[in-house]
Protein backbone atom coordinates (compact mmCIF):
# COMPACT_ATOMS: atom_id res chain seq x y z
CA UNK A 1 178.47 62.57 203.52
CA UNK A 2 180.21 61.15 206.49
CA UNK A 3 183.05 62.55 208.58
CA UNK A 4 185.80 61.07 209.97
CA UNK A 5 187.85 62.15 212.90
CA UNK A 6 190.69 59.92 214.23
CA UNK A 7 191.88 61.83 216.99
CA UNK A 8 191.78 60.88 220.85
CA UNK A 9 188.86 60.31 223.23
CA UNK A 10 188.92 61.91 226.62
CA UNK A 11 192.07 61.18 228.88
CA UNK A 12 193.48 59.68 225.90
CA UNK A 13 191.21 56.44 225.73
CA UNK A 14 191.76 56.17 221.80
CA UNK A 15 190.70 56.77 218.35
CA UNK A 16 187.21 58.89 218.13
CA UNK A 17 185.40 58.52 214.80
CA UNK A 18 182.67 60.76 213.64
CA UNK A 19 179.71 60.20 210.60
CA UNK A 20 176.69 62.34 210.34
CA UNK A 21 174.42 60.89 212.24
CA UNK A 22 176.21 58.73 214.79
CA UNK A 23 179.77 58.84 216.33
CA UNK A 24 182.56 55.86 217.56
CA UNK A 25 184.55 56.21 220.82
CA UNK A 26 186.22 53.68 223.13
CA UNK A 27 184.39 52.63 226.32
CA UNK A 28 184.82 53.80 229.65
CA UNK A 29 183.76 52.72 233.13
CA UNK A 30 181.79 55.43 232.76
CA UNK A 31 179.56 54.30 230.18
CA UNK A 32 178.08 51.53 232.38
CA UNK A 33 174.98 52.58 233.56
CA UNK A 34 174.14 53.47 229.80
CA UNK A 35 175.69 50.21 228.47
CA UNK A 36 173.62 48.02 230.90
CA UNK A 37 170.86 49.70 230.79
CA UNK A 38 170.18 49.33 227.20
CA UNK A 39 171.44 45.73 227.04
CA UNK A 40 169.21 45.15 229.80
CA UNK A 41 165.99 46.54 227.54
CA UNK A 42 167.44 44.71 224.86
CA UNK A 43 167.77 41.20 226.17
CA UNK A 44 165.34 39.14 224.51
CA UNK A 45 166.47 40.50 221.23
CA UNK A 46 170.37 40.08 221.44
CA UNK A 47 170.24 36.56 223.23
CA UNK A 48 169.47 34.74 220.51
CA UNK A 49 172.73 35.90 218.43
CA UNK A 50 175.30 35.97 221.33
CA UNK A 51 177.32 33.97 223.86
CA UNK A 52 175.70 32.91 226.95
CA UNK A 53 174.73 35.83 229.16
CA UNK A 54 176.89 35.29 232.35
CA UNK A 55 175.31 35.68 235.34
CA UNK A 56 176.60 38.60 236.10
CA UNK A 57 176.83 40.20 232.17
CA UNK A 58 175.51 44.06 233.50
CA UNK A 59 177.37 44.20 236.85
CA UNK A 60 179.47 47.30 237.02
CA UNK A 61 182.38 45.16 237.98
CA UNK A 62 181.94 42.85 235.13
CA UNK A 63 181.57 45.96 232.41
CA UNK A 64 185.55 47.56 234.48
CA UNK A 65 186.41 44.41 233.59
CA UNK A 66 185.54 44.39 229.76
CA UNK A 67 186.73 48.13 229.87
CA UNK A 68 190.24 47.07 230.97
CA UNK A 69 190.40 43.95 228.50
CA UNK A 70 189.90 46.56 225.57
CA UNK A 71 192.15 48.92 227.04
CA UNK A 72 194.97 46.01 227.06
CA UNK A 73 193.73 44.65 223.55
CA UNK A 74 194.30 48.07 222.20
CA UNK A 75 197.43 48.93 223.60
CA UNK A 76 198.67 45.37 221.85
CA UNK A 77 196.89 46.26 218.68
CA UNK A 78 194.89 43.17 218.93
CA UNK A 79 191.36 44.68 219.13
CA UNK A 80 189.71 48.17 218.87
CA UNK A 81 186.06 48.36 220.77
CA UNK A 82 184.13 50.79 220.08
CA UNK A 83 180.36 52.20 221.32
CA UNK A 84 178.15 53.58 219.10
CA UNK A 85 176.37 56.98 219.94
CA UNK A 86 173.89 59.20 218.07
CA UNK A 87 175.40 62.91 217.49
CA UNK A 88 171.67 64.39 218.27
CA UNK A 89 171.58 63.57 222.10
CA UNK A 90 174.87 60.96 222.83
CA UNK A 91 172.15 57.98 223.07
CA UNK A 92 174.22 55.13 223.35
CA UNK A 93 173.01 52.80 220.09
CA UNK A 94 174.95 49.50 220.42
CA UNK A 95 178.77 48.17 219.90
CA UNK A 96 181.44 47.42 217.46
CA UNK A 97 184.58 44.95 218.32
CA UNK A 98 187.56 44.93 215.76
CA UNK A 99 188.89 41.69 217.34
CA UNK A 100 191.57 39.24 216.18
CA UNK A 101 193.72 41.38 214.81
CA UNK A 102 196.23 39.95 213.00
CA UNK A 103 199.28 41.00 211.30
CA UNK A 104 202.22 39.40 209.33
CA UNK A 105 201.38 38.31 206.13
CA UNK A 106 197.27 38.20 207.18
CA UNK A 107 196.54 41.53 208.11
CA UNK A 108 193.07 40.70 209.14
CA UNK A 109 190.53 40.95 211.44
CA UNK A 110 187.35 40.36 212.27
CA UNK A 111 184.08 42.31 213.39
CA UNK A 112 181.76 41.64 216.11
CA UNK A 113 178.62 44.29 216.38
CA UNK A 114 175.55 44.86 218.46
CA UNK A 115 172.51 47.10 218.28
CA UNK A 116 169.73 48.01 221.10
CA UNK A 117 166.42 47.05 220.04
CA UNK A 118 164.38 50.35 219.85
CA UNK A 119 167.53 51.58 216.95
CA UNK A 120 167.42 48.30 215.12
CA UNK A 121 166.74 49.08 211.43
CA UNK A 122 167.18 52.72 211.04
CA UNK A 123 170.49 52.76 209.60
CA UNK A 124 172.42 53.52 212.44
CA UNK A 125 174.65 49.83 212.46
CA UNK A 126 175.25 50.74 208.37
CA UNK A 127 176.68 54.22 208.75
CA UNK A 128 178.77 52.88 212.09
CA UNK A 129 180.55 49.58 210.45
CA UNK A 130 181.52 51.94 207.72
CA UNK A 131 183.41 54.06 209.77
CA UNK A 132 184.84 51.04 211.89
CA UNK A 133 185.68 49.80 208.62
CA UNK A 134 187.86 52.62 207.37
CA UNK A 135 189.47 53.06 210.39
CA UNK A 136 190.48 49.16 209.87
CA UNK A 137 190.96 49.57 206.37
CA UNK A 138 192.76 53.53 206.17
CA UNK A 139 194.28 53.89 209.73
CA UNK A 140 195.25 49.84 210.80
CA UNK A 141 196.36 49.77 207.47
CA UNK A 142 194.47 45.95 207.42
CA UNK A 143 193.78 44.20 204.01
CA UNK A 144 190.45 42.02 204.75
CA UNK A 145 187.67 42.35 207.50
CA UNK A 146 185.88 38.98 208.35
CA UNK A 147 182.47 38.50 209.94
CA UNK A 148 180.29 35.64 210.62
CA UNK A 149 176.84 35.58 211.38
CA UNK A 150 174.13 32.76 212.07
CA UNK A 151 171.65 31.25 208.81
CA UNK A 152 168.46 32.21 210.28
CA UNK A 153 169.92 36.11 210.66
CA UNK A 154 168.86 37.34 207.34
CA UNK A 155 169.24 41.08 209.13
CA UNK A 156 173.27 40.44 209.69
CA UNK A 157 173.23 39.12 206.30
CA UNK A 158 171.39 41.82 204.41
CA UNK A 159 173.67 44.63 206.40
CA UNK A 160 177.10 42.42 205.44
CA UNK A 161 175.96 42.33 201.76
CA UNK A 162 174.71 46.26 201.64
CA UNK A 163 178.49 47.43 203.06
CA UNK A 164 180.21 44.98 200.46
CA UNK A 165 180.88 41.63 202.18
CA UNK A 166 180.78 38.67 200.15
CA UNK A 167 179.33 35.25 201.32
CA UNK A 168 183.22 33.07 201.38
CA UNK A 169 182.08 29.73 203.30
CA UNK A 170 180.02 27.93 206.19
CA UNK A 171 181.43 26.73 209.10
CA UNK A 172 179.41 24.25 211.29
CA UNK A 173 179.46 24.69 214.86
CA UNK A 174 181.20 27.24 214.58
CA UNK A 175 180.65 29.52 217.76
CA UNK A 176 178.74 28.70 221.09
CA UNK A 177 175.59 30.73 220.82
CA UNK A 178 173.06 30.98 222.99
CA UNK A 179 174.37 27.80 224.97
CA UNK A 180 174.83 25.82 222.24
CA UNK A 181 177.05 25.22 219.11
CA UNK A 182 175.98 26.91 215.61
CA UNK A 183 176.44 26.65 212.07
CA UNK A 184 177.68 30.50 210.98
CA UNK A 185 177.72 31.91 207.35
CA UNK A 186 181.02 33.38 206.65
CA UNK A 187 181.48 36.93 205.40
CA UNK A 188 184.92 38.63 203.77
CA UNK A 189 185.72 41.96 202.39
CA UNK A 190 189.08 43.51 201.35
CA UNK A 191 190.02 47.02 201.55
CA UNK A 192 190.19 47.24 197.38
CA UNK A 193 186.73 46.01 197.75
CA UNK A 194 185.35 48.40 200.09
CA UNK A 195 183.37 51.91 199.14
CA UNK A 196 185.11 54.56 200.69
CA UNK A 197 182.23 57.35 200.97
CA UNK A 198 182.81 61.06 200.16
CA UNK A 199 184.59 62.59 203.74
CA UNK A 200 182.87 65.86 205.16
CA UNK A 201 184.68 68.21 207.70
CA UNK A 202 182.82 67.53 210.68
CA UNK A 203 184.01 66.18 214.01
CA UNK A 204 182.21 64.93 216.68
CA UNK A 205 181.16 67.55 219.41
């Protein structure tokens, strides 16, 4: 079963949100050394599914910088960032952005997500999207959660399908990807669509 707390990171940094084997909470400055040092290990398998690296992508001024743009985001309930960390020992896994958040008659967003290498495939990214997914769906009160993901990533694919995405469209050119612009298969899923799983009573330490 997975467990879900919603309550407030340290110094009041935002929502916290637990499963069983992994755990959800807002970055901090003081997550850089752990944030670039696994994107760092990780570089030659991320590049290929992301923006441009810039120059300097795992500076400590250029992660305060990304700290303080989710900070704003979230105070404008725009975007929610979130790392991903394993309950056992607080590894930091990877990331999950709930960006473009829009309201009105929409009530959408969309999901951006990012795993280190050596816990690619183990389950982690599945158990983590569905808790970033309730917390869109349950707490944001959002009706649909978009993603998009390149052709050739049948991984992205597979994981959209398991957590109840269906395929809607494909967009050429649709984002700049690794320095140039690239089809993307698009993914929806509404909150009547999605499989709420059973809630235990654990927090996160």
């Amino acid at each position: 079963m997975l467990g879900l707390l919603t309550g407030r990171g340290r110094r009041g940094a935002g929502p916290r949100l637990a499963g069983e084997r992994v755990y959800l909470t807002p970055p901090r400055v003081s997550d850089w050394r752990a944030w670039a040092d696994l994107r760092s290990r990780s570089r030659e398998f991320l590049v290929p599914w992301e923006p441009t690296w810039p120059h300097d992508a795992l500076t400590r001024s250029s992660f305060r910088r990304r700290v303080r743009a989710h900070a704003a985001e979230r105070r404008h309930g725009s975007g929610f960032a979130f790392l991903i960390r394993r309950r056992a020992d607080h590894a930091l896994l990877g990331a999950i952005t709930i960006g473009d958040v829009q309201r009105s008659v929409a009530q959408s967003c969309s999901l951006g997500y990012w795993i280190g290498q050596a816990y690619a495939r183990q389950g982690y990214m599945t158990e983590a999207l569905r808790l970033a997914l309730r917390f869109a769906f349950d707490t944001l009160t959002l009706h649909r959660a978009a993603a998009a993901c390149l052709p050739n990533n049948g991984a992205s694919q597979a994981l959209l399908r398991k957590l109840g995405f269906q395929q809607e469209g494909y967009a050429r050119e649709y984002l700049r990807i690794d320095g140039r612009w690239q089809d993307h298969v698009l993914f929806g899923l509404l909150a009547t669509e999605f499989e709420r799983p059973a809630l235990g009573n654990r927090a996160a330490e």
